[in-house]
Protein backbone atom coordinates (compact mmCIF):
# COMPACT_ATOMS: atom_id res chain seq x y z
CA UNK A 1 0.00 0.00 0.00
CA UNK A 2 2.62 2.36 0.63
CA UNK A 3 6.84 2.49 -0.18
CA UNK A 4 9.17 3.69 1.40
CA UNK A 5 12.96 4.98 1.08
CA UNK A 6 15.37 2.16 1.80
CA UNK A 7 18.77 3.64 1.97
CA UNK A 8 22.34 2.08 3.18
CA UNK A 9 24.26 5.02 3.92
CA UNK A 10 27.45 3.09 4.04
CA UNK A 11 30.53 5.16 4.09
CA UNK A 12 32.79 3.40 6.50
CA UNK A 13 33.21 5.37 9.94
CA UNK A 14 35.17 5.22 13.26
CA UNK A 15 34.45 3.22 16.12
CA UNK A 16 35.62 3.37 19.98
CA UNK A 17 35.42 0.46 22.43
CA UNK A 18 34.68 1.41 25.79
CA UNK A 19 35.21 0.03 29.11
CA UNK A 20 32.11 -2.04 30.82
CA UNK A 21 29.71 -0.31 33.23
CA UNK A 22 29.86 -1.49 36.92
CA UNK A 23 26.37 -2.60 37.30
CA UNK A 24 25.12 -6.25 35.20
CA UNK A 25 26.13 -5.61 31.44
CA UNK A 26 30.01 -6.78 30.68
CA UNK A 27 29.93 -4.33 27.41
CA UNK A 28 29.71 -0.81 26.25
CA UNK A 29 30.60 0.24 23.15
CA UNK A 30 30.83 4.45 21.71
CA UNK A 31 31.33 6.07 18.05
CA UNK A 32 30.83 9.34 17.51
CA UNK A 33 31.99 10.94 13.34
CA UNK A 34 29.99 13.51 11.15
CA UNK A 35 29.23 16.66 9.86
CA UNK A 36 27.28 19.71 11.41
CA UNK A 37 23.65 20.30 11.32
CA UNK A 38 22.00 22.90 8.91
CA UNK A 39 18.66 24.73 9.15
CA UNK A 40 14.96 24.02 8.78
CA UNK A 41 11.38 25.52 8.58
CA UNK A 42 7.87 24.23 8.88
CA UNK A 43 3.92 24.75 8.00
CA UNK A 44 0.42 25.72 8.46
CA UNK A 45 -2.75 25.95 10.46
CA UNK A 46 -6.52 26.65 9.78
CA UNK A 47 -9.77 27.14 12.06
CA UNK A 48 -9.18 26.17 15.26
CA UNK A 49 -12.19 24.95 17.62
CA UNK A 50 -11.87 24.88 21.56
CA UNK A 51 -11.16 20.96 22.45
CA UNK A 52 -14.29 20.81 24.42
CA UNK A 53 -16.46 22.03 21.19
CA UNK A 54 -14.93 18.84 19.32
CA UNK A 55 -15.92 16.83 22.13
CA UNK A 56 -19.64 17.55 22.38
CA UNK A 57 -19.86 18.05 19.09
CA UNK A 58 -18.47 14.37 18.26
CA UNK A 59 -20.58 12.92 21.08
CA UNK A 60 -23.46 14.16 19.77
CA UNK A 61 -23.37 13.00 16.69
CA UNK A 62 -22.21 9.60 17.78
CA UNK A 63 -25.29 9.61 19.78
CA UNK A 64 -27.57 10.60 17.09
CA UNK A 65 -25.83 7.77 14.76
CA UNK A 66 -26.75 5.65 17.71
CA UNK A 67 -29.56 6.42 17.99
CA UNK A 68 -30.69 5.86 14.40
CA UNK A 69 -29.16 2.57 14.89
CA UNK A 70 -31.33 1.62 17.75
CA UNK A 71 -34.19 2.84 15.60
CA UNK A 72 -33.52 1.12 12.57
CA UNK A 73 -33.04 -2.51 14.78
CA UNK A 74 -36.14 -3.08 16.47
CA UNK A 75 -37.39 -5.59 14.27
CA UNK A 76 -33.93 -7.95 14.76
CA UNK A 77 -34.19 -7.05 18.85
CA UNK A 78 -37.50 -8.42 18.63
CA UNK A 79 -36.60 -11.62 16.38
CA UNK A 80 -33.77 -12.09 18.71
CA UNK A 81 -35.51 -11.11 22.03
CA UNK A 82 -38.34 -13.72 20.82
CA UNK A 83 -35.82 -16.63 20.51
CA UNK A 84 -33.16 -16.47 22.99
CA UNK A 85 -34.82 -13.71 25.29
CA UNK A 86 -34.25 -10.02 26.05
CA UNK A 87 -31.08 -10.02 27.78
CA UNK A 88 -29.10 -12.06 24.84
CA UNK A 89 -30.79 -10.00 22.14
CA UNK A 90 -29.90 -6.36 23.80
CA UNK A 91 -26.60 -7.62 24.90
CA UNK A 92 -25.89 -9.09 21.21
CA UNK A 93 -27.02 -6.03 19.64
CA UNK A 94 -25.25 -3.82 21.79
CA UNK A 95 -21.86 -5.02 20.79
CA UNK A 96 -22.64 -5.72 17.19
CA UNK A 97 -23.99 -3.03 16.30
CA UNK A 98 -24.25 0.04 18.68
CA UNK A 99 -21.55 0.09 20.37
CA UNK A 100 -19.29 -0.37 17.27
CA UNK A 101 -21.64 2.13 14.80
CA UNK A 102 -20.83 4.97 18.02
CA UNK A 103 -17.22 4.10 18.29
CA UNK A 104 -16.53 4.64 14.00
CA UNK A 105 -18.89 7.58 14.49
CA UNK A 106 -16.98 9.59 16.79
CA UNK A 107 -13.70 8.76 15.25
CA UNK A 108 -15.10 10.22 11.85
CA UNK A 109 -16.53 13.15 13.78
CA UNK A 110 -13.50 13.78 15.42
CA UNK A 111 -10.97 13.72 12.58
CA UNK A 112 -13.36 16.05 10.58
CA UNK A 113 -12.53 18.75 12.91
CA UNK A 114 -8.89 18.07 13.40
CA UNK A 115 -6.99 21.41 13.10
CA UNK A 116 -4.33 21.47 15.92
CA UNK A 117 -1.69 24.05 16.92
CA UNK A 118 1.15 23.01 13.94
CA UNK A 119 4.93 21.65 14.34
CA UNK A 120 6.99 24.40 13.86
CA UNK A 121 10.78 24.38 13.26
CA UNK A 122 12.55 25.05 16.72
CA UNK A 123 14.89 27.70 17.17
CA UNK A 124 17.32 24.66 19.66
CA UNK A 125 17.01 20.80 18.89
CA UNK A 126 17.27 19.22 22.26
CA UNK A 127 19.21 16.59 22.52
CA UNK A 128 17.45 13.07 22.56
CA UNK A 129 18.69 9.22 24.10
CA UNK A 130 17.54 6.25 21.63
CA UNK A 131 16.65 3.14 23.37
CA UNK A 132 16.55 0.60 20.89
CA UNK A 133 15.58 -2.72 23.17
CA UNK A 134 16.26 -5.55 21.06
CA UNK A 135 16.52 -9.39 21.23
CA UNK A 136 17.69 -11.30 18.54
CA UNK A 137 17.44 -9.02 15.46
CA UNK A 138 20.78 -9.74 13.54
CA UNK A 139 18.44 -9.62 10.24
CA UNK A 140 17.24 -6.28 11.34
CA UNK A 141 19.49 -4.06 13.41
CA UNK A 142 21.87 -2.98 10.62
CA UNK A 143 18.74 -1.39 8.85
CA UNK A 144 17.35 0.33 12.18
CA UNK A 145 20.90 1.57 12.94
CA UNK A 146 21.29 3.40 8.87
CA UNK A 147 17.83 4.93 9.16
CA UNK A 148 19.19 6.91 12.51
CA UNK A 149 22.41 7.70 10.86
CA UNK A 150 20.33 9.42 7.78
CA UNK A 151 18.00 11.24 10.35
CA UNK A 152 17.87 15.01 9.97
CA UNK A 153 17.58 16.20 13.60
CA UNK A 154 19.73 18.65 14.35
CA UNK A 155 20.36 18.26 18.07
CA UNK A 156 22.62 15.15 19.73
CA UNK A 157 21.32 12.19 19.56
CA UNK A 158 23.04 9.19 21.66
CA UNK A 159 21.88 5.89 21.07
CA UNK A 160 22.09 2.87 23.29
CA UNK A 161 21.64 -0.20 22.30
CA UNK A 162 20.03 -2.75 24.61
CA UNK A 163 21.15 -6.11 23.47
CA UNK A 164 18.63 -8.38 25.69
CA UNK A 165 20.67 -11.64 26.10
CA UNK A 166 20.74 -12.48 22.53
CA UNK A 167 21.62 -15.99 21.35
CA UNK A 168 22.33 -14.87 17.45
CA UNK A 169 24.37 -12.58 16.15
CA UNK A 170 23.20 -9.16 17.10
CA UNK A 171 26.01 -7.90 18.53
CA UNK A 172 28.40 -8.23 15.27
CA UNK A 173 25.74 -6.67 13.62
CA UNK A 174 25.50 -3.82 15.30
CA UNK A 175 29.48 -3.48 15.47
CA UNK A 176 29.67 -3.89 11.53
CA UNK A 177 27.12 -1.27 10.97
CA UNK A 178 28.67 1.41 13.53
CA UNK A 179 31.52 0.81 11.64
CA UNK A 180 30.23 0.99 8.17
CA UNK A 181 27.66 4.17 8.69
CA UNK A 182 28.65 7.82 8.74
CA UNK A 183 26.85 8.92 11.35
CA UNK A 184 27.10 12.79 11.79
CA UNK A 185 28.78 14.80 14.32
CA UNK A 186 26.93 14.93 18.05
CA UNK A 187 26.11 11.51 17.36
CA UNK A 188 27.09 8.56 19.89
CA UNK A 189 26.27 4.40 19.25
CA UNK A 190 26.79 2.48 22.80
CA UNK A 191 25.98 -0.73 23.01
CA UNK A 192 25.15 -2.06 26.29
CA UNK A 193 24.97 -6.34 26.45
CA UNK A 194 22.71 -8.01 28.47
CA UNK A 195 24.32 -11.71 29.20
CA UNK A 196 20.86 -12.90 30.21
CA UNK A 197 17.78 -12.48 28.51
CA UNK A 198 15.90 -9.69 31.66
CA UNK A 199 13.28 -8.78 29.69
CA UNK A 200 11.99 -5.44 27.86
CA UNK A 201 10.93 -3.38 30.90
CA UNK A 202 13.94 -4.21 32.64
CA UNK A 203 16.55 -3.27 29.76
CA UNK A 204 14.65 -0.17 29.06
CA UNK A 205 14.80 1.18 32.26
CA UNK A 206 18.89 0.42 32.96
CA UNK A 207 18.62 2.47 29.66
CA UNK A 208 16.93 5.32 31.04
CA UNK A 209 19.35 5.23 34.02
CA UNK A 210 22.37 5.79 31.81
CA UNK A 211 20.90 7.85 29.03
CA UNK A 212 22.44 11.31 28.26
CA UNK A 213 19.65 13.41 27.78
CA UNK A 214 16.39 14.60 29.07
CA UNK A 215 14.51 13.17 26.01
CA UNK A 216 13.86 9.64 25.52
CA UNK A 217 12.89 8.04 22.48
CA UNK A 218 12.21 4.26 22.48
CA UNK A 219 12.27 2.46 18.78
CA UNK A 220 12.72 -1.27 18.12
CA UNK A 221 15.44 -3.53 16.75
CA UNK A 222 13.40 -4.19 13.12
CA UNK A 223 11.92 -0.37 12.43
CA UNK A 224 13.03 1.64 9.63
CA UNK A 225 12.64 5.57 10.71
CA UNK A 226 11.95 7.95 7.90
CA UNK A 227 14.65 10.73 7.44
CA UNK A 228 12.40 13.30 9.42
CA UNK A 229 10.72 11.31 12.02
CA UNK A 230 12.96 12.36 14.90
CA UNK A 231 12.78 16.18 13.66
CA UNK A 232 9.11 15.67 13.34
CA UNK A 233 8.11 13.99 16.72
CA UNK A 234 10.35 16.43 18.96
CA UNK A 235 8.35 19.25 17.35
CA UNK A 236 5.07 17.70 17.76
CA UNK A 237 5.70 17.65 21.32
CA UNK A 238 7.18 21.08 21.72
CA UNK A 239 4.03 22.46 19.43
CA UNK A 240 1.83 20.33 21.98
CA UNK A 241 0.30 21.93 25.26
CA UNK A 242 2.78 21.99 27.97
CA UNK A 243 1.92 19.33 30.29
CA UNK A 244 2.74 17.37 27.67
CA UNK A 245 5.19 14.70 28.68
CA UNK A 246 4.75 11.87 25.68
CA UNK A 247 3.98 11.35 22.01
CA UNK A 248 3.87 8.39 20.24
CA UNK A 249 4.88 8.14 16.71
CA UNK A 250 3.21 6.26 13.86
CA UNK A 251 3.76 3.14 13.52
CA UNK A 252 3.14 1.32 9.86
CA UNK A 253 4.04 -1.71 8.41
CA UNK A 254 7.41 -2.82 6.73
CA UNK A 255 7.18 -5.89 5.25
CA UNK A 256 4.16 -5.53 4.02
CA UNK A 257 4.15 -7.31 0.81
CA UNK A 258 5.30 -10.75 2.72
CA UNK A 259 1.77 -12.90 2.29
CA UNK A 260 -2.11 -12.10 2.52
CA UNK A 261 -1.67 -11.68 6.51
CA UNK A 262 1.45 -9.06 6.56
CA UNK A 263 -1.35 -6.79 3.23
CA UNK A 264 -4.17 -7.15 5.94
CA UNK A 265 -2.33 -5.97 8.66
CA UNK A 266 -0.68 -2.74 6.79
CA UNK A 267 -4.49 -1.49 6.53
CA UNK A 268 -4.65 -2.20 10.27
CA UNK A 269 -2.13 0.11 10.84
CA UNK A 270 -2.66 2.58 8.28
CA UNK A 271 -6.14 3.12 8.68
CA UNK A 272 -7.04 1.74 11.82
CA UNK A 273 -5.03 2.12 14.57
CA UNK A 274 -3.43 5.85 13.01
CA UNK A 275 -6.97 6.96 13.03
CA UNK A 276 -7.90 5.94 16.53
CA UNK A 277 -4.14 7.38 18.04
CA UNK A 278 -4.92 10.54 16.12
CA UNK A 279 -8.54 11.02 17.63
CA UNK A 280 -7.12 10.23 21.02
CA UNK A 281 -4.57 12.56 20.71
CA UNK A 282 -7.17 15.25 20.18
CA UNK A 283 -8.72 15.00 23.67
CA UNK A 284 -5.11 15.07 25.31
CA UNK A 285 -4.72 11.53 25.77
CA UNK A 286 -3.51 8.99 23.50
CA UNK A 287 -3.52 5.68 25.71
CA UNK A 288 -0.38 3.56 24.23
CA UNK A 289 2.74 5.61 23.66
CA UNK A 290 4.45 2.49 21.97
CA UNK A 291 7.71 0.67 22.16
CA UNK A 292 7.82 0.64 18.59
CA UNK A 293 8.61 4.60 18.37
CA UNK A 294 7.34 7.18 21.23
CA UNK A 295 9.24 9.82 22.94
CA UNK A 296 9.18 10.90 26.58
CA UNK A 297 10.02 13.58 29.05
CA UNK A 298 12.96 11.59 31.15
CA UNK A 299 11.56 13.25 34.12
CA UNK A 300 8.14 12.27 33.99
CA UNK A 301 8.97 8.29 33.25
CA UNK A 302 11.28 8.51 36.21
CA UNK A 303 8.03 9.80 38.44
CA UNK A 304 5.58 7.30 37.26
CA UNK A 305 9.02 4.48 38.29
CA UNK A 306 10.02 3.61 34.46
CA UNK A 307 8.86 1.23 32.35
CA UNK A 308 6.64 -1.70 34.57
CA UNK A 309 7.81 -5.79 34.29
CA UNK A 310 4.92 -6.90 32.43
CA UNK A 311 4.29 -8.03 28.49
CA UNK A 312 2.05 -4.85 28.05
CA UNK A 313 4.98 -2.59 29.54
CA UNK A 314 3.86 0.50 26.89
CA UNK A 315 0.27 0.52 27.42
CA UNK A 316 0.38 0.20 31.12
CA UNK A 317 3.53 3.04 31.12
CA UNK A 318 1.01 5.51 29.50
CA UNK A 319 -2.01 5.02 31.84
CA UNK A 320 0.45 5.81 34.32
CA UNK A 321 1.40 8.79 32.48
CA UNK A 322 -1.73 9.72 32.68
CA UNK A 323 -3.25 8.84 35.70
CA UNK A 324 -0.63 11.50 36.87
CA UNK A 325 -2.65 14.33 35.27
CA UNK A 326 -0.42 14.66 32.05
CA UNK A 327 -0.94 14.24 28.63
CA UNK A 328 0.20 12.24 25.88
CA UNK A 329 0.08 13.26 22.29
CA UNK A 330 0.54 11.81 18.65
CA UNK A 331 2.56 12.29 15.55
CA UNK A 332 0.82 11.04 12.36
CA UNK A 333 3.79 12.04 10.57
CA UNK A 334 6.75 10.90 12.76
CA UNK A 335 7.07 7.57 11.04
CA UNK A 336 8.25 4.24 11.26
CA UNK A 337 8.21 0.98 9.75
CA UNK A 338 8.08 -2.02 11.50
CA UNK A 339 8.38 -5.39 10.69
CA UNK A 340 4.88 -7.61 11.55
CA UNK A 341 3.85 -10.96 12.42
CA UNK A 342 3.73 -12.75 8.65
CA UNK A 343 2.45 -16.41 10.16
CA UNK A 344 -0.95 -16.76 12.56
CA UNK A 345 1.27 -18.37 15.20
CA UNK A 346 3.03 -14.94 15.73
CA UNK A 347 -0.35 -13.05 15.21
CA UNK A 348 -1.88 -14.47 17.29
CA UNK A 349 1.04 -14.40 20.14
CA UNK A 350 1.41 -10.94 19.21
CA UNK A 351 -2.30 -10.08 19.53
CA UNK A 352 -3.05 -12.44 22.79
CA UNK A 353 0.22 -9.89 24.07
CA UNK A 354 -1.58 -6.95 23.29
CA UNK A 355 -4.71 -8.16 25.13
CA UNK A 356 -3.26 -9.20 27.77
CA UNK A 357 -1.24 -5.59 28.35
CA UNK A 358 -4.95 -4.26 28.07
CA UNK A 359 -6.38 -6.13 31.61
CA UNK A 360 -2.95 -5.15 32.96
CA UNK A 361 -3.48 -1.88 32.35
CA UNK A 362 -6.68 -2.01 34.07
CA UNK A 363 -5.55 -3.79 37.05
CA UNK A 364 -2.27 -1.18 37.66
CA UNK A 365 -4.87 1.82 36.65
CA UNK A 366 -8.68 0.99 36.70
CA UNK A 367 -9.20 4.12 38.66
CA UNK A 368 -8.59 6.18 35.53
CA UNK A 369 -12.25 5.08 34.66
CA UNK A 370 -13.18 7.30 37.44
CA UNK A 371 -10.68 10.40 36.21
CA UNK A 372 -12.31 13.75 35.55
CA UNK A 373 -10.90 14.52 32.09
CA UNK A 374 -12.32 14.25 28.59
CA UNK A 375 -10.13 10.71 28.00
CA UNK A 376 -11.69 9.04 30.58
CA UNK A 377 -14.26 8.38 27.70
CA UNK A 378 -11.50 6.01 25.85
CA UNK A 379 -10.84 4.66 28.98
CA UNK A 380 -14.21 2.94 29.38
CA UNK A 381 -13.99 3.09 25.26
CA UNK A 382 -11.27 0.13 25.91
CA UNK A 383 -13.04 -1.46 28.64
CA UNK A 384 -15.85 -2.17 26.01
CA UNK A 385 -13.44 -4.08 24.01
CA UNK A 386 -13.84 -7.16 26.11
CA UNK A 387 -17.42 -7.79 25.83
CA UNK A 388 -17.18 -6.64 21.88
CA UNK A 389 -14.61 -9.18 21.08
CA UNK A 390 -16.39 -11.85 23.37
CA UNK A 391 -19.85 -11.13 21.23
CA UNK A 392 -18.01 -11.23 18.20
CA UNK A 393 -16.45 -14.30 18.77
CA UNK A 394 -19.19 -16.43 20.77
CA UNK A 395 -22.38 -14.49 19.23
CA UNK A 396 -21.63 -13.17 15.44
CA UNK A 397 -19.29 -15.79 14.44
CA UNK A 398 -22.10 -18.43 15.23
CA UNK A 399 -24.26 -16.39 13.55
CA UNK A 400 -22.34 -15.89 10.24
CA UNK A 401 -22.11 -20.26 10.61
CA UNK A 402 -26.28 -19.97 10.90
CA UNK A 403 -26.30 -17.49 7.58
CA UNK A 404 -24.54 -19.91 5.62
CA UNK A 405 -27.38 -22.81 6.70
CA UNK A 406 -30.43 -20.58 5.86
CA UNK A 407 -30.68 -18.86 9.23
CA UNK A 408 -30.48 -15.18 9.36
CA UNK A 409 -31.14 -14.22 13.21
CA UNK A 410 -27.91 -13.04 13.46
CA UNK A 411 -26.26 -12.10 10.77
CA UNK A 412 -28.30 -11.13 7.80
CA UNK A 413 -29.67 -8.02 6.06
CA UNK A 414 -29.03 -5.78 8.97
CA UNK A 415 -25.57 -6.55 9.08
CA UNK A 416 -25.03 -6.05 5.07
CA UNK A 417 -26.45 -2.50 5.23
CA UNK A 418 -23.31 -1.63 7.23
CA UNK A 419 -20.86 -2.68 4.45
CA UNK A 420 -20.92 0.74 2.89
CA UNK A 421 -20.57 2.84 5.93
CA UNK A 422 -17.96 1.05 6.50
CA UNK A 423 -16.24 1.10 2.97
CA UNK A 424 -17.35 4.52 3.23
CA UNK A 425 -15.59 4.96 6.90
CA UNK A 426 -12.57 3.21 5.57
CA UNK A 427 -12.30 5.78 2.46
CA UNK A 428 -12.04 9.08 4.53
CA UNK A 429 -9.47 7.83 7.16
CA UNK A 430 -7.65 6.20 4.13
CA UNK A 431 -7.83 10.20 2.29
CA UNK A 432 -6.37 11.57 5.36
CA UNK A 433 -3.80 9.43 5.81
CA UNK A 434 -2.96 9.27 1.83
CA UNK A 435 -2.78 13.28 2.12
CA UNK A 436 -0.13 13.13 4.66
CA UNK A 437 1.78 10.66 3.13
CA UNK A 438 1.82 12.54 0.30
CA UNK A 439 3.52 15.73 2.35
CA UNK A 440 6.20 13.60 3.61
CA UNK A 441 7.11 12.52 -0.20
CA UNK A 442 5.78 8.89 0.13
CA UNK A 443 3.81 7.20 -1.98
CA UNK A 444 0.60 5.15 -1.17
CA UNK A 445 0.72 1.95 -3.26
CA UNK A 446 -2.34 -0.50 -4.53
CA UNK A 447 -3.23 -3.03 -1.80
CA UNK A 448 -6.93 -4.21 -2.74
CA UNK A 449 -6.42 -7.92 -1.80
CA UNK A 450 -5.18 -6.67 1.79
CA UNK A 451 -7.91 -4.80 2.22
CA UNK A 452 -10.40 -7.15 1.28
CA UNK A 453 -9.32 -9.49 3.48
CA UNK A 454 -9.10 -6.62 6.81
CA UNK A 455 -13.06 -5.56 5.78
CA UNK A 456 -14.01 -8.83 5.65
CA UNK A 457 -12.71 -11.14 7.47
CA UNK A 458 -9.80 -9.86 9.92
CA UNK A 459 -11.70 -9.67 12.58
CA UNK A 460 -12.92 -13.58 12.08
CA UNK A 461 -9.40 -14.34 13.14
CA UNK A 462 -8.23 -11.19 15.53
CA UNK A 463 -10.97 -11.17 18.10
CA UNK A 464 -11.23 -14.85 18.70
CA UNK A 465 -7.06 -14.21 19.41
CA UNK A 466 -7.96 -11.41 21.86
CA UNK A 467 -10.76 -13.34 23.81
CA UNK A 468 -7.70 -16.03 24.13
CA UNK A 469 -5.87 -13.25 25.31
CA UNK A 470 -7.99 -11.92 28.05
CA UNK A 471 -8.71 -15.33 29.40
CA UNK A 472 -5.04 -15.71 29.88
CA UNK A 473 -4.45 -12.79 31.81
CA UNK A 474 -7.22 -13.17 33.80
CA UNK A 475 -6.42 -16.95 34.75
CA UNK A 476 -2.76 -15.94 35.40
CA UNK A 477 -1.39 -17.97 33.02
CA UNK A 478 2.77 -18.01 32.58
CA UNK A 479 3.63 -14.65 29.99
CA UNK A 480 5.72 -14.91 27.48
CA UNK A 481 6.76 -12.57 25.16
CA UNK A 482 6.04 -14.48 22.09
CA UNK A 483 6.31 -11.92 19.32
CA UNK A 484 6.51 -8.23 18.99
């Protein structure tokens, strides 16, 4: 669906070996070359509407598309309600169809109005710690490591990379891509190596303890920053209010054209979860700041304790973030490309993972669902994710099985007239995000088999995975990280 710039940057430069810290890693390794850093300038801004004006205006039209919705299903409530009983036939209802319809509502609501304050070019970079956490990722470090050397950010940048106890060879391919970039001047590489596997939380935060500077940007071992991402994230949160302390950066897929399960999953990211981060964002609280690519005040992750030991570590860092009163923000065009799960195994490790993080997020910070502030609404937003995917998966599912035998109780005409909002809802987010896309000099390729496959039927395999998820967590089974 989209391309993007590739580049090796491999003009060979000098390396320094450093002595090893005196707390657990054995190994630290510096290089600092280059060139000095040149000038910049930035864009525009229209109409600009109070935050509380989106609000109530997005709410009530989600309501009134609600509404309609509850108006327009009486007939299947009653088919329903005479066959299994009221309860299962507003319950089923609910999470097919009205909670879902107000959810996509809002979000299209919101993003119509989005106009805020713009990036601007700053007058002083500040200078920014990388934590690149990675565990085995010999395939992909040496392309992580050229896309920082290319960035055009113009303060110091000192990256540290967290090598967590890996058994292939990472480490050599970190050292022969220090060695081969030209990375520019104000620019350090250390490598600090784990001899035990600790864990993600753990390696992040001895990287927060030794960092340089009082920005911290996390990025993983397989993602492919875009020459402007760093420049562009930094400004988004200097442009944002001031109690600003995070913004996470958008995160899209990289390998992409892999199978029929990598396509679907690049319109997950592009469309989906962009346009949810970016409607978050607009009420002051996006509620994952992820590993993948977010930056942070050091300050306020050293408040909230660093990163927690658990397999959602991002999401439940966040809530904490903002259970503290401050605000997290989001870069639609600070971008990175990842590297996905291209076999259902890792999907569905990687998706039971992100589940799981969810009801951890909830038991560290539940009381956010009691918060006075406009994204207490997402909060409770998320919270209805558990008994949508557990409808979906025990209710609709069954239902498509009784459409295909004759029976149309649950899935039938009702369910077909939302097929072209939902094309329809799919089209605008996809315009915005082509339009920005287009600003950063990318182009948007062709990707109709991926799509038809994430309209149709992605959710026939992703919310059974997060139901297996939840159950998980909530049984206390044994975590594993499984896949990123």
């Amino acid at each position: 669906m989209y391309d993007f710039p590739l580049s090796s940057a491999l003009s060979r430069g000098a390396v320094t070996e450093r002595a090893a810290p005196s707390v657990e890693p054995p190994l630290t390794f510096d290089g600092v070359v280059g060139a000095p850093p040149r000038t910049r300038s930035r864009h525009r801004q229209g109409l600009y509407l109070p935050v509380s004006a989106k609000f109530a205006l997005a709410v009530a039209l989600a309501s009134l598309w609600a509404g309609l919705s509850i108006w327009l299903s009486q007939g299947w409530l009653a088919d329903l309600a005479h066959r299994w009983g009221w309860l299962f036939a507003v319950g089923a209802v609910t999470f097919i169809a009205y909670v879902p319809g107000f959810m996509n509502a809002f979000i299209v609501a919101t993003l119509l109005n989005d106009k805020r304050p713009p990036r601007r070019a700053l007058a002083r970079y500040p200078g920014v710690s990388i934590l690149i956490a990675c565990y085995n990722e010999e395939q992909n470090i040496g392309d992580t490591l050229a896309s920082l050397a290319i960035q055009d950010y113009l303060g110091e940048l000192d990256i540290l990379l967290l090598n967590d106890g890996s058994t292939d060879g990472t480490i050599a391919a970190v050292k022969a891509a220090v060695a081969s970039l030209n990375f520019p001047l104000g620019r350090s590489v250390r490598i600090v190596d784990f001899p035990k596997n600790a864990g993600k939380a753990s390696v992040l935060n001895y990287g927060l303890k030794v960092a340089r500077h009082p920005l911290i940007v996390t990025v993983d071992g397989d993602c492919w920053l875009v020459k402007d991402s760093l420049s562009h994230i930094v400004e988004r949160l200097m442009a944002d209010p001031a109690d600003t302390v995070a913004v996470a950066g958008s995160v899209l897929v990289k390998n992409s054209r892999r199978n029929w399960l990598t396509r679907a999953q690049e319109w997950d990211y592009f469309n989906g979860i962009a346009a949810v981060k970016r409607m978050q964002s607009m009420y002051h609280g996006t509620l994952v700041a992820q590993g993948a690519f977010s930056l942070y005040r050091r300050e306020a992750l050293e408040s909230v304790g660093g990163w927690p030991s658990c397999v959602g570590e991002d999401i439940v860092v966040t809530w904490a973030l903002l259970k503290a009163g401050h605000r997290v923000g989001y870069a639609e065009d600070a971008l990175v490309f990842t590297n996905v799960p291209h076999t259902v195994k890792q999907f569905a490790n990687q998706r039971k993972r992100w589940s799981r993080g969810l009801i951890e997020a909830f038991k560290a910070h539940g009381d956010l669902l009691r918060a006075r502030r406009l994204t207490t609404l997402f909060i409770w937003w998320n919270l209805c994710f558990l008994p949508i995917d557990l409808v979906y998966t025990f209710v609709f599912i069954p239902g498509l099985v009784l459409a295909v035998m004759g029976d149309y109780i649950i899935a039938g005409p009702m369910t077909l007239l939302v097929l072209p909002l939902a094309l329809l809802w799919n089209f605008f987010v996809c315009r915005l995000q082509r339009r920005m896309f287009h600003r950063q000099g990318l182009t948007v390729r062709r990707n109709i088999g991926g799509f038809i496959f994430y309209a149709f039927a992605y959710s026939l395999l992703m919310q059974p995975v997060c139901v297996w998820g939840y159950v998980d967590e909530l049984l206390g089974l044994r975590k594993t990280w499984g896949t990123k």
